[in-house]
PDB file of N, CA and C in Angstrom:
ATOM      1  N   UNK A   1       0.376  21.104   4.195  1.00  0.00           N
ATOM      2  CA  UNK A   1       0.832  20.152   5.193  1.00  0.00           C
ATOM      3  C   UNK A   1      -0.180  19.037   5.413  1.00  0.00           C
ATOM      4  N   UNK A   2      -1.487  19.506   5.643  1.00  0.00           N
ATOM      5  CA  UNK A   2      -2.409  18.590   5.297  1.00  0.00           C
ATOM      6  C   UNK A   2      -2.135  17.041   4.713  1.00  0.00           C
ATOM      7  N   UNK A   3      -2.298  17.780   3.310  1.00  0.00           N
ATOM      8  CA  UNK A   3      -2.025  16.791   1.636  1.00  0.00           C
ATOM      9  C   UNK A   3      -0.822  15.928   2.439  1.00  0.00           C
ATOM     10  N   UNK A   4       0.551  16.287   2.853  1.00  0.00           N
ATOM     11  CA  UNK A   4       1.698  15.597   3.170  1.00  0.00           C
ATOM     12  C   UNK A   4       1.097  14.466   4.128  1.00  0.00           C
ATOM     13  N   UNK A   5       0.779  15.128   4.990  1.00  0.00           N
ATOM     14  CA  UNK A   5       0.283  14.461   6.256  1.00  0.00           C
ATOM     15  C   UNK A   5      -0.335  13.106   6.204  1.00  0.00           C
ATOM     16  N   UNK A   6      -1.261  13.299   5.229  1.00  0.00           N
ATOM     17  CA  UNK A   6      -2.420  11.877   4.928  1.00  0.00           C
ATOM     18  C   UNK A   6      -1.384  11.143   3.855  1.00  0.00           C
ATOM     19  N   UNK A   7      -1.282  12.015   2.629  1.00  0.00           N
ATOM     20  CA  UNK A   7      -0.777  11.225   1.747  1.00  0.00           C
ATOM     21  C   UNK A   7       0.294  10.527   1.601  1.00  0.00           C
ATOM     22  N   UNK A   8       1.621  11.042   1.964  1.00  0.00           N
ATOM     23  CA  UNK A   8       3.065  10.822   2.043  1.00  0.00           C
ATOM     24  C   UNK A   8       3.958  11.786   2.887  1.00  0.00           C
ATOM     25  N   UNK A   9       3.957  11.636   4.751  1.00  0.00           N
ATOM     26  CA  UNK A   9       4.303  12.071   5.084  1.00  0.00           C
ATOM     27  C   UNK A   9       5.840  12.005   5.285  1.00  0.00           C
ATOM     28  N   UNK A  10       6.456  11.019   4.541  1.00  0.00           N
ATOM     29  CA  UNK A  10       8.093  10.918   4.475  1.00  0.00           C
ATOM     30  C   UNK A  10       8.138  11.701   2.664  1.00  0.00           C
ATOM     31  N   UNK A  11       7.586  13.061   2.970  1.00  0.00           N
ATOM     32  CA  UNK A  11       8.041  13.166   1.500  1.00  0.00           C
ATOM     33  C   UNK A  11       9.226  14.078   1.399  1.00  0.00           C
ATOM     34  N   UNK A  12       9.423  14.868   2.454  1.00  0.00           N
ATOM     35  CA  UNK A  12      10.607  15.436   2.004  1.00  0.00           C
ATOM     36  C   UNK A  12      12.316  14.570   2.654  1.00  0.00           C
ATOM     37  N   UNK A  13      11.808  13.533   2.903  1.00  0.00           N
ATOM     38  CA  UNK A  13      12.861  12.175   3.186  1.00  0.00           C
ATOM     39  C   UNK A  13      13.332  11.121   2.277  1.00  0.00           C
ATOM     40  N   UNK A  14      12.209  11.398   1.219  1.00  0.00           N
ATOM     41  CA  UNK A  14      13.241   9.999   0.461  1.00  0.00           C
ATOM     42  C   UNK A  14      13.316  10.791  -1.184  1.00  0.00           C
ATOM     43  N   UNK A  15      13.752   9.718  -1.345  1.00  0.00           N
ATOM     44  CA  UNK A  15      14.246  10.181  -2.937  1.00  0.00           C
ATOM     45  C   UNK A  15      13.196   9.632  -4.054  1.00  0.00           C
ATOM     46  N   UNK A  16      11.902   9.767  -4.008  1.00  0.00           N
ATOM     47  CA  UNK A  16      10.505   9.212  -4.749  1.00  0.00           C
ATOM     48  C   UNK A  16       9.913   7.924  -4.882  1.00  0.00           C
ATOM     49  N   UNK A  17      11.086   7.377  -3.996  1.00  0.00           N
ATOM     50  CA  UNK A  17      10.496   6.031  -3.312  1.00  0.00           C
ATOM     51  C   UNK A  17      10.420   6.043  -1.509  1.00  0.00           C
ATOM     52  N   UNK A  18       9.266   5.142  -1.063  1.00  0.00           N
ATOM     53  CA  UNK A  18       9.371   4.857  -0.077  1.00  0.00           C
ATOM     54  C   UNK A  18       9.755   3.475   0.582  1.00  0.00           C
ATOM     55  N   UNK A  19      10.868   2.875   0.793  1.00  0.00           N
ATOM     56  CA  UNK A  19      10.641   1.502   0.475  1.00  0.00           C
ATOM     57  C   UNK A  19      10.262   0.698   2.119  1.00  0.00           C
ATOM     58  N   UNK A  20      10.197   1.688   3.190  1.00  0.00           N
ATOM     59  CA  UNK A  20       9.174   0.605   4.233  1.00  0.00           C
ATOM     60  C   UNK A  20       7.479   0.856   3.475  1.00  0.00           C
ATOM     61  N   UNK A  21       7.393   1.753   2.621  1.00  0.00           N
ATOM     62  CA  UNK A  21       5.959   1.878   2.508  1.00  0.00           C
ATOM     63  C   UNK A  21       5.577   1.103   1.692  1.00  0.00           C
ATOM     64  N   UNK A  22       6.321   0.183   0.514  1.00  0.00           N
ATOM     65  CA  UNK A  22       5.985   0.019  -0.360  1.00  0.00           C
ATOM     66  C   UNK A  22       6.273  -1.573   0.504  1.00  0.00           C
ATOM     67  N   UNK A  23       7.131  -1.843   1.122  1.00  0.00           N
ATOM     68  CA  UNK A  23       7.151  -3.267   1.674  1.00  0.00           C
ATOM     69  C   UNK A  23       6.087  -3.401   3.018  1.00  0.00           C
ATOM     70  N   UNK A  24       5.560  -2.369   3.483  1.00  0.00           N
ATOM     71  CA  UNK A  24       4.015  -2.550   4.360  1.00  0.00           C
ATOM     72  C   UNK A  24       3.069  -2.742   3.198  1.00  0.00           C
ATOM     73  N   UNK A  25       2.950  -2.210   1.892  1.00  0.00           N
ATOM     74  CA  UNK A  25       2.315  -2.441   0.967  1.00  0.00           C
ATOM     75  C   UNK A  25       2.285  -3.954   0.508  1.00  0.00           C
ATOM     76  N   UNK A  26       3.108  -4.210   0.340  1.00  0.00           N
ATOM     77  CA  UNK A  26       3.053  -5.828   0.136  1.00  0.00           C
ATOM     78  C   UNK A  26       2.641  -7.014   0.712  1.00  0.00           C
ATOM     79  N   UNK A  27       3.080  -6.185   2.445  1.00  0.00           N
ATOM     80  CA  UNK A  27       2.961  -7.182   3.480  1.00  0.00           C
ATOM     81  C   UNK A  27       1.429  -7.522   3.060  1.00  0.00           C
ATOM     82  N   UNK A  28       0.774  -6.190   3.078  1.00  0.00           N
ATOM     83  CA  UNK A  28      -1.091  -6.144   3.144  1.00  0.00           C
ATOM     84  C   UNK A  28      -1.348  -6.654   2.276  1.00  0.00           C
ATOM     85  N   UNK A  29      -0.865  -6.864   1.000  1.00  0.00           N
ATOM     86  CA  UNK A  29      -1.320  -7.777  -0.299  1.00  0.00           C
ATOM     87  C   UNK A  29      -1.289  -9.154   0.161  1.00  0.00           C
ATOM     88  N   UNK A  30      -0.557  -9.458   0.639  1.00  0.00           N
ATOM     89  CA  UNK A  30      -0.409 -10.805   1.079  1.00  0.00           C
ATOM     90  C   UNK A  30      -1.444 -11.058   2.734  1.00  0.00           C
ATOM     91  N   UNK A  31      -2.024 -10.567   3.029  1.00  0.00           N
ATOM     92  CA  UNK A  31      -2.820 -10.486   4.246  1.00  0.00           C
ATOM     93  C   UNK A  31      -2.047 -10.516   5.530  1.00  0.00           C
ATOM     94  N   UNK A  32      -1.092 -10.179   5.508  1.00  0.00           N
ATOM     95  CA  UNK A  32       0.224 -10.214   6.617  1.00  0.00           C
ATOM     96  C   UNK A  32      -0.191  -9.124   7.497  1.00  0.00           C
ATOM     97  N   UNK A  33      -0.276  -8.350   7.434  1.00  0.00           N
ATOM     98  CA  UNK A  33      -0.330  -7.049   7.605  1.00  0.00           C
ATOM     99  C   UNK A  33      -1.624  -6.697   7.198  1.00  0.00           C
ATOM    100  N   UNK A  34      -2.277  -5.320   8.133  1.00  0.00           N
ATOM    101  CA  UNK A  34      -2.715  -4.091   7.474  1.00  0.00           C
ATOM    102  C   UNK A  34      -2.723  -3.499   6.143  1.00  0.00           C
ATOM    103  N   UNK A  35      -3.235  -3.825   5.012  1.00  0.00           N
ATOM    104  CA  UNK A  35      -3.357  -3.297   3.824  1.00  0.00           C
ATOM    105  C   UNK A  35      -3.756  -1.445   3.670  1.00  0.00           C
ATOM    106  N   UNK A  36      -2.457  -1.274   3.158  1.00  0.00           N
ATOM    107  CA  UNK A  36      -2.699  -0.321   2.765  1.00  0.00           C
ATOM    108  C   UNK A  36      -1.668   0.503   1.553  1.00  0.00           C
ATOM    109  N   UNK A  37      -1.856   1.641   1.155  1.00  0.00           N
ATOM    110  CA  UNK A  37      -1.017   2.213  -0.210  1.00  0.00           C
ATOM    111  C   UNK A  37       0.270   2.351   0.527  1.00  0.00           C
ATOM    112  N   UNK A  38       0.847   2.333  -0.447  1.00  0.00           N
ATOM    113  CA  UNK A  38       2.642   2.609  -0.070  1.00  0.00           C
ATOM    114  C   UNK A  38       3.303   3.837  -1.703  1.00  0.00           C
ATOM    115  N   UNK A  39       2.469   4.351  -1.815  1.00  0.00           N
ATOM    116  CA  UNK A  39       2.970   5.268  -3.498  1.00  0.00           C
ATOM    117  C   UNK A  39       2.915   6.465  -3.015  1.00  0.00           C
ATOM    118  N   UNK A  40       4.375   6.715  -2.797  1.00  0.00           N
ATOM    119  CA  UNK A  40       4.729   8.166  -2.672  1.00  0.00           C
ATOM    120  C   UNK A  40       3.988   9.210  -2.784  1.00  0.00           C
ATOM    121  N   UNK A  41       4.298  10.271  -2.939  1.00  0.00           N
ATOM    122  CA  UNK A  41       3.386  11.683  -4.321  1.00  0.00           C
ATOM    123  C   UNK A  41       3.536  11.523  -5.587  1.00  0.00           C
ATOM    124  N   UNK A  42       5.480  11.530  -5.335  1.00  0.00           N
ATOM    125  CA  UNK A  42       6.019  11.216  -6.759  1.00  0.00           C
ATOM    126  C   UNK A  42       5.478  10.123  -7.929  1.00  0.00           C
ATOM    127  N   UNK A  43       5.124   9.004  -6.895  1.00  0.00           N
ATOM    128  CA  UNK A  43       4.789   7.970  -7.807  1.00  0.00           C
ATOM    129  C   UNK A  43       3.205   8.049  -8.004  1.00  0.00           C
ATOM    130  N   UNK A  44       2.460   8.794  -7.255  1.00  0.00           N
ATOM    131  CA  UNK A  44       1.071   8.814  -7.504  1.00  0.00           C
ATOM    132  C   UNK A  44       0.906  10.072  -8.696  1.00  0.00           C
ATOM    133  N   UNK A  45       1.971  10.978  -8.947  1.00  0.00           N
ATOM    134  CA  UNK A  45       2.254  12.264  -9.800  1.00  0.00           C
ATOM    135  C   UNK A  45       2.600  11.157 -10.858  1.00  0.00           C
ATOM    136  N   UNK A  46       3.301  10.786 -11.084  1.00  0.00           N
ATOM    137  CA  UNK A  46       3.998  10.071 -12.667  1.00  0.00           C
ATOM    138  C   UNK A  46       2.686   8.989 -12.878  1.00  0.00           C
ATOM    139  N   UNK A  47       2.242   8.181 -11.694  1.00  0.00           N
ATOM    140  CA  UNK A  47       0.605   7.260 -12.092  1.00  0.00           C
ATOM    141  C   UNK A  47       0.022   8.108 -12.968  1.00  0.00           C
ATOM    142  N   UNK A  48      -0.473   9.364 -12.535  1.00  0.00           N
ATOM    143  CA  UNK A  48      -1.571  10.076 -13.046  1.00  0.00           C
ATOM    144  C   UNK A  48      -1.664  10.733 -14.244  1.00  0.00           C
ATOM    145  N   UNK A  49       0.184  11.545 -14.134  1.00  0.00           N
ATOM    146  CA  UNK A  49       0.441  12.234 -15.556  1.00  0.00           C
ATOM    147  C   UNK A  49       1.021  11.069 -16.465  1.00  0.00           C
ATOM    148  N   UNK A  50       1.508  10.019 -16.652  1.00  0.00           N
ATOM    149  CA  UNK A  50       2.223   9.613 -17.367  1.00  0.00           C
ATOM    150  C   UNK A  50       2.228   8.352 -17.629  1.00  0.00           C
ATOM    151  N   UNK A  51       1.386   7.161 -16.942  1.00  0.00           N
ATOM    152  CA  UNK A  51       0.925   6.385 -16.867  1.00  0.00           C
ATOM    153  C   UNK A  51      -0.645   5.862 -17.146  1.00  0.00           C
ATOM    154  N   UNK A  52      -0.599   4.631 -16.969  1.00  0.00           N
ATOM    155  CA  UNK A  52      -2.335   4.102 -16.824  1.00  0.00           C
ATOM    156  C   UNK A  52      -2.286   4.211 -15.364  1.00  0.00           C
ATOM    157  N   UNK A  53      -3.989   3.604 -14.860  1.00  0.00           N
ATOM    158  CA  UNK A  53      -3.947   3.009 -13.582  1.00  0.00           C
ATOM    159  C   UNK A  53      -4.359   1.904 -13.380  1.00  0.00           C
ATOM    160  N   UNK A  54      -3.622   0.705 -14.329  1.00  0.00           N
ATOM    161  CA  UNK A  54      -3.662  -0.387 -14.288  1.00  0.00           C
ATOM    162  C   UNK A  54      -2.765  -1.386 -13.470  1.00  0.00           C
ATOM    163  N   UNK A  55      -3.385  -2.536 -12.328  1.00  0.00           N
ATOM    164  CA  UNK A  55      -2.513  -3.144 -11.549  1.00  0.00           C
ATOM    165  C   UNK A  55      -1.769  -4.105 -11.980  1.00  0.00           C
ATOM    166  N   UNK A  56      -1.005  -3.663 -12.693  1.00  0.00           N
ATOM    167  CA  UNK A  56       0.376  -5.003 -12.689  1.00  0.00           C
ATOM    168  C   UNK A  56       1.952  -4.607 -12.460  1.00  0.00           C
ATOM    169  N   UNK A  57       2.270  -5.262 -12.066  1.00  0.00           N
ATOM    170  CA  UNK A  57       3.758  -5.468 -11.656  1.00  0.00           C
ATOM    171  C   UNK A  57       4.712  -4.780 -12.710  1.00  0.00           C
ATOM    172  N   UNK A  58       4.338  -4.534 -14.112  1.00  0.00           N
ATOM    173  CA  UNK A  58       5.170  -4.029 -15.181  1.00  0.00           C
ATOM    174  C   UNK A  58       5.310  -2.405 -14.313  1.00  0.00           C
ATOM    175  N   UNK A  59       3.481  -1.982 -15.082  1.00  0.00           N
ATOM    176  CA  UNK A  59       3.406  -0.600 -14.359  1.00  0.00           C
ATOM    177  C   UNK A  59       4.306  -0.133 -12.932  1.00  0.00           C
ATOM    178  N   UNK A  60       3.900  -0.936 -12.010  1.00  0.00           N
ATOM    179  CA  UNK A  60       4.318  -0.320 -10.664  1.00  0.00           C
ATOM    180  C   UNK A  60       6.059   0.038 -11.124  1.00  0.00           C
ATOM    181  N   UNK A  61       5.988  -0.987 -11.731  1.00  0.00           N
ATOM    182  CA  UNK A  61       7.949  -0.683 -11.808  1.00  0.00           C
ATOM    183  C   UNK A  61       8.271   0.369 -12.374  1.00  0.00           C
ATOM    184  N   UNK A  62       7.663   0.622 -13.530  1.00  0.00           N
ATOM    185  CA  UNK A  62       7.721   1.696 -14.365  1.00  0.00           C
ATOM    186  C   UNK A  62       7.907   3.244 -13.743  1.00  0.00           C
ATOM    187  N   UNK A  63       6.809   3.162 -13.275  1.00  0.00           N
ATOM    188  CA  UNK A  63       6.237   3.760 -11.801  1.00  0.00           C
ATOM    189  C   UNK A  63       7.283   4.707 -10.797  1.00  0.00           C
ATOM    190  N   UNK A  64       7.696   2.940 -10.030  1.00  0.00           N
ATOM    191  CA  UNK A  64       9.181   3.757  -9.438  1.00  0.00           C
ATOM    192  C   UNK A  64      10.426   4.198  -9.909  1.00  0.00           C
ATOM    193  N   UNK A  65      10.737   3.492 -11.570  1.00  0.00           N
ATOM    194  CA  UNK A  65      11.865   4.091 -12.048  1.00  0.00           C
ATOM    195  C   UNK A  65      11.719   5.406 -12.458  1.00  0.00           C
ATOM    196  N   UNK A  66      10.596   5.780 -13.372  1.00  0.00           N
ATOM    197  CA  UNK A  66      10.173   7.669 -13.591  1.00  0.00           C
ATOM    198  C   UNK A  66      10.108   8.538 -11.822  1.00  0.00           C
ATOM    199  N   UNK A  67       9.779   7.932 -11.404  1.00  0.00           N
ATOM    200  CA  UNK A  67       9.425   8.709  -9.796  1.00  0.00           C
ATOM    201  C   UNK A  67      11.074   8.893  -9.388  1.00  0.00           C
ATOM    202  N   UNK A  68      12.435   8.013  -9.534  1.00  0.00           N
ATOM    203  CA  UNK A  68      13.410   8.554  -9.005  1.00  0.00           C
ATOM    204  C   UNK A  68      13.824   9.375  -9.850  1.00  0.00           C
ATOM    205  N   UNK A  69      13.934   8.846 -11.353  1.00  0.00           N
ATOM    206  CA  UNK A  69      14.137   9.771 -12.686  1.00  0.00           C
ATOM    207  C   UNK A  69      13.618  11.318 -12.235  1.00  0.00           C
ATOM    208  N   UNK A  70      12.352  11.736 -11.729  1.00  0.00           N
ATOM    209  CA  UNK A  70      11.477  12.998 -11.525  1.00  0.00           C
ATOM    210  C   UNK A  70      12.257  13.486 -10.354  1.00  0.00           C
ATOM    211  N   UNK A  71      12.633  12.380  -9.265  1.00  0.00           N
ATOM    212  CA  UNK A  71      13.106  13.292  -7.870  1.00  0.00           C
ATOM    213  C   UNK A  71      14.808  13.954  -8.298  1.00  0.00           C
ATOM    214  N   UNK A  72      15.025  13.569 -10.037  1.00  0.00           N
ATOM    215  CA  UNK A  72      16.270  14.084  -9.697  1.00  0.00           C
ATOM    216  C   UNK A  72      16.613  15.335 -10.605  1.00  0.00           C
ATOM    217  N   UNK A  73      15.003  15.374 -11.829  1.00  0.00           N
ATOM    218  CA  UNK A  73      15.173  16.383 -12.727  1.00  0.00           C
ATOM    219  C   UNK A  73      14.385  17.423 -11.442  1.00  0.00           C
ATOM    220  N   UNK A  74      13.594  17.583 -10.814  1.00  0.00           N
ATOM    221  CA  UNK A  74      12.558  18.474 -10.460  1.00  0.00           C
ATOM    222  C   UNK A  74      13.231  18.487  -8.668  1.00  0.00           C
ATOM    223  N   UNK A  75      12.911  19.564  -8.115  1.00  0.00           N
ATOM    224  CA  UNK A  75      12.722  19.996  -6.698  1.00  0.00           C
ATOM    225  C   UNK A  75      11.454  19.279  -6.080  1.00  0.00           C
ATOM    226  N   UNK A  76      11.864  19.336  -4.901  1.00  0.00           N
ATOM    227  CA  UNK A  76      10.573  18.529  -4.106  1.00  0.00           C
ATOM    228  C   UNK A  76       9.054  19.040  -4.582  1.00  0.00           C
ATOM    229  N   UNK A  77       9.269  20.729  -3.904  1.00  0.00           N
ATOM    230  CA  UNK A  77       8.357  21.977  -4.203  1.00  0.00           C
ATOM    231  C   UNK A  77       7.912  22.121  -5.724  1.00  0.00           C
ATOM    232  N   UNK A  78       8.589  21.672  -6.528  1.00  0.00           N
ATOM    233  CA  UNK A  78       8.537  21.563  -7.540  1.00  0.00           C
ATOM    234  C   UNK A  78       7.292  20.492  -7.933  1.00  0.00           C
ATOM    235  N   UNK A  79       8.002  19.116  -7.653  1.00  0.00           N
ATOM    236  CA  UNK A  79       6.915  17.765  -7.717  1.00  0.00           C
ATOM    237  C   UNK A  79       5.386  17.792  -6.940  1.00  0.00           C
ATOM    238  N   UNK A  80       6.031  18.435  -6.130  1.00  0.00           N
ATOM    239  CA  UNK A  80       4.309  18.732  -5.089  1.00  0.00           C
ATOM    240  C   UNK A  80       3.540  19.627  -6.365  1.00  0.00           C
ATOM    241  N   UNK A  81       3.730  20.762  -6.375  1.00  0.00           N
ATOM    242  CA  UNK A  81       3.208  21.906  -6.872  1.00  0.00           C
ATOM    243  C   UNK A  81       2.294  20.708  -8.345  1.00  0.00           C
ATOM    244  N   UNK A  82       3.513  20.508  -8.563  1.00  0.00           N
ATOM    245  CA  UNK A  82       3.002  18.975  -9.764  1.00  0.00           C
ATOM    246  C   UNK A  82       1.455  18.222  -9.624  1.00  0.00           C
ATOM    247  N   UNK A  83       1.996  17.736  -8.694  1.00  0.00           N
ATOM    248  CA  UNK A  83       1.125  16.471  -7.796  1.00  0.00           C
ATOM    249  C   UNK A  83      -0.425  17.673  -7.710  1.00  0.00           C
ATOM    250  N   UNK A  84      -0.085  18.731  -7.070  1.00  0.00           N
ATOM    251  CA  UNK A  84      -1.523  19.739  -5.872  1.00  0.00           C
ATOM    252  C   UNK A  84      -2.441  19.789  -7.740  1.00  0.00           C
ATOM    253  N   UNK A  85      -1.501  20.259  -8.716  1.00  0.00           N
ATOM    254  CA  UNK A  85      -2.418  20.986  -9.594  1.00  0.00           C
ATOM    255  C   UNK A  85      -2.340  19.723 -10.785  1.00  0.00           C
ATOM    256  N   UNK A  86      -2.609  18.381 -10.097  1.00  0.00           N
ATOM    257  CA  UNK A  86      -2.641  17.245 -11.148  1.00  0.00           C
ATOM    258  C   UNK A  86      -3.831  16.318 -10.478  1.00  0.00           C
ATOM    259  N   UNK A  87      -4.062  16.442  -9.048  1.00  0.00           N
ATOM    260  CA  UNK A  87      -5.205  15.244  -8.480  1.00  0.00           C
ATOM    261  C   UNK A  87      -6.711  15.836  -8.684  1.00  0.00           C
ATOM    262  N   UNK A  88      -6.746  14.790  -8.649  1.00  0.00           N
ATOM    263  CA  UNK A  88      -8.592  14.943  -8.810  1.00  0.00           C
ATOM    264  C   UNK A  88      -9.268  15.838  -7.607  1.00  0.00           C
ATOM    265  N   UNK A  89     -10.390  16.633  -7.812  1.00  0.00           N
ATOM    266  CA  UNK A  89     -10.526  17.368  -6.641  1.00  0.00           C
ATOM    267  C   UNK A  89     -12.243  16.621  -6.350  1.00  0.00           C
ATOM    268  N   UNK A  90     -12.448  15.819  -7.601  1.00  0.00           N
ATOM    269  CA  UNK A  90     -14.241  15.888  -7.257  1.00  0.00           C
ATOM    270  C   UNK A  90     -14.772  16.194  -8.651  1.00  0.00           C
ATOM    271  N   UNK A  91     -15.674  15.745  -8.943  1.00  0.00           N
ATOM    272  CA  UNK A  91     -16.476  15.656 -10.200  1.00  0.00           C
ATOM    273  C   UNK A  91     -16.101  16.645 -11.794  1.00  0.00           C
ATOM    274  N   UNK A  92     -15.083  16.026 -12.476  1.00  0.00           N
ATOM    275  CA  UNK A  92     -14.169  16.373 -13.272  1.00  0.00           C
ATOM    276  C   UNK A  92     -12.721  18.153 -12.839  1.00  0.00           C
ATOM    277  N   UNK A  93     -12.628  18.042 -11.752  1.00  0.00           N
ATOM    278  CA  UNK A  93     -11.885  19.013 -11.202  1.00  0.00           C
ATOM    279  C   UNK A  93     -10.881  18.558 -10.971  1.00  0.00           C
ATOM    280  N   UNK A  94      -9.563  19.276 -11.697  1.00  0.00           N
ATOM    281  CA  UNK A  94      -8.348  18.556 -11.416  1.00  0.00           C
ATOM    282  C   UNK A  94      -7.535  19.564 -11.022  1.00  0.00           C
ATOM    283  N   UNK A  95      -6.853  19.643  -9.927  1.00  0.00           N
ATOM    284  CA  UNK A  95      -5.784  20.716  -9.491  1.00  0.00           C
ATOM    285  C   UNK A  95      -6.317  21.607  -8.560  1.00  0.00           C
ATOM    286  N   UNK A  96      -5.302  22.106  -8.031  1.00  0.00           N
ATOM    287  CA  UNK A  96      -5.661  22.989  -6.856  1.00  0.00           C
ATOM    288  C   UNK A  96      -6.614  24.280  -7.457  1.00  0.00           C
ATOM    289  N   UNK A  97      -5.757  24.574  -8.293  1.00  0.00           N
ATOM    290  CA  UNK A  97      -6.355  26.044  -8.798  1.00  0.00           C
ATOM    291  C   UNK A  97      -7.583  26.182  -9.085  1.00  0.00           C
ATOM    292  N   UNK A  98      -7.958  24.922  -9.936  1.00  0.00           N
ATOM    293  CA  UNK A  98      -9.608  25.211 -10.300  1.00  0.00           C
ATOM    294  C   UNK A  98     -10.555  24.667  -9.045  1.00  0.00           C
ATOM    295  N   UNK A  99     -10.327  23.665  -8.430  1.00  0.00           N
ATOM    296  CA  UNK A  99     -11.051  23.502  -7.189  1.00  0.00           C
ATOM    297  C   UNK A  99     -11.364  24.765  -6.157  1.00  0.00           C
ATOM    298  N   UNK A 100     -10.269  25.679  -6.354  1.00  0.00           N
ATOM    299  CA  UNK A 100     -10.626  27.259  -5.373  1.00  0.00           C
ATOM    300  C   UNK A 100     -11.349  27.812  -6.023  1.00  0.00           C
ATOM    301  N   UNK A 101     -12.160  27.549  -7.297  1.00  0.00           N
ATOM    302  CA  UNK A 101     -12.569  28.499  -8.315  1.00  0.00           C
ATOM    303  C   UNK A 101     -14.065  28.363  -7.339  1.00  0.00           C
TER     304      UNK A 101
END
């Protein structure tokens, strides 16, 4: 609940997009607004496994089309479980499992 909490707490609400998050995201690019991330789990899960993490406009799109593509092959519990045992934990540690090690 944690992880949800900070990271994407509309996650069991949308369908692997967020789109007020991703349009507060923009606002902040443009200095309108508060800058800050607007990338789901889903889309920070498909960034990490399946992507670069390079900023351009191609990527991001890419991005959100695999992230709805994923919310419709996989379960939420499913994509999390994804996401927990795919992020970085700290100095080459990736996933939940080996970080408890």
């Amino acid at each position: 609940e944690a992880i949800l909490s900070i990271e994407d707490d509309q996650f069991y609400r949308h369908s692997g997009i967020d789109i007020p998050g991703i349009l507060k995201s923009i606002c902040g690019e443009f200095g309108v607004c508060q800058k800050r991330g607007g990338s789901t789990i889903t889309q920070q899960f498909v960034k990490n496994a399946f992507l670069s993490s390079e900023r351009t406009y191609t990527r991001k799109l890419k991005e959100l089309i695999l992230a709805v593509k994923l919310e419709h092959a996989f379960t939420k519990d499913q994509i999390l479980e994804m996401y927990l045992n795919r992020i970085p934990y700290g100095s080459n540690v990736y996933g939940v499992e080996l970080a408890a090690r």
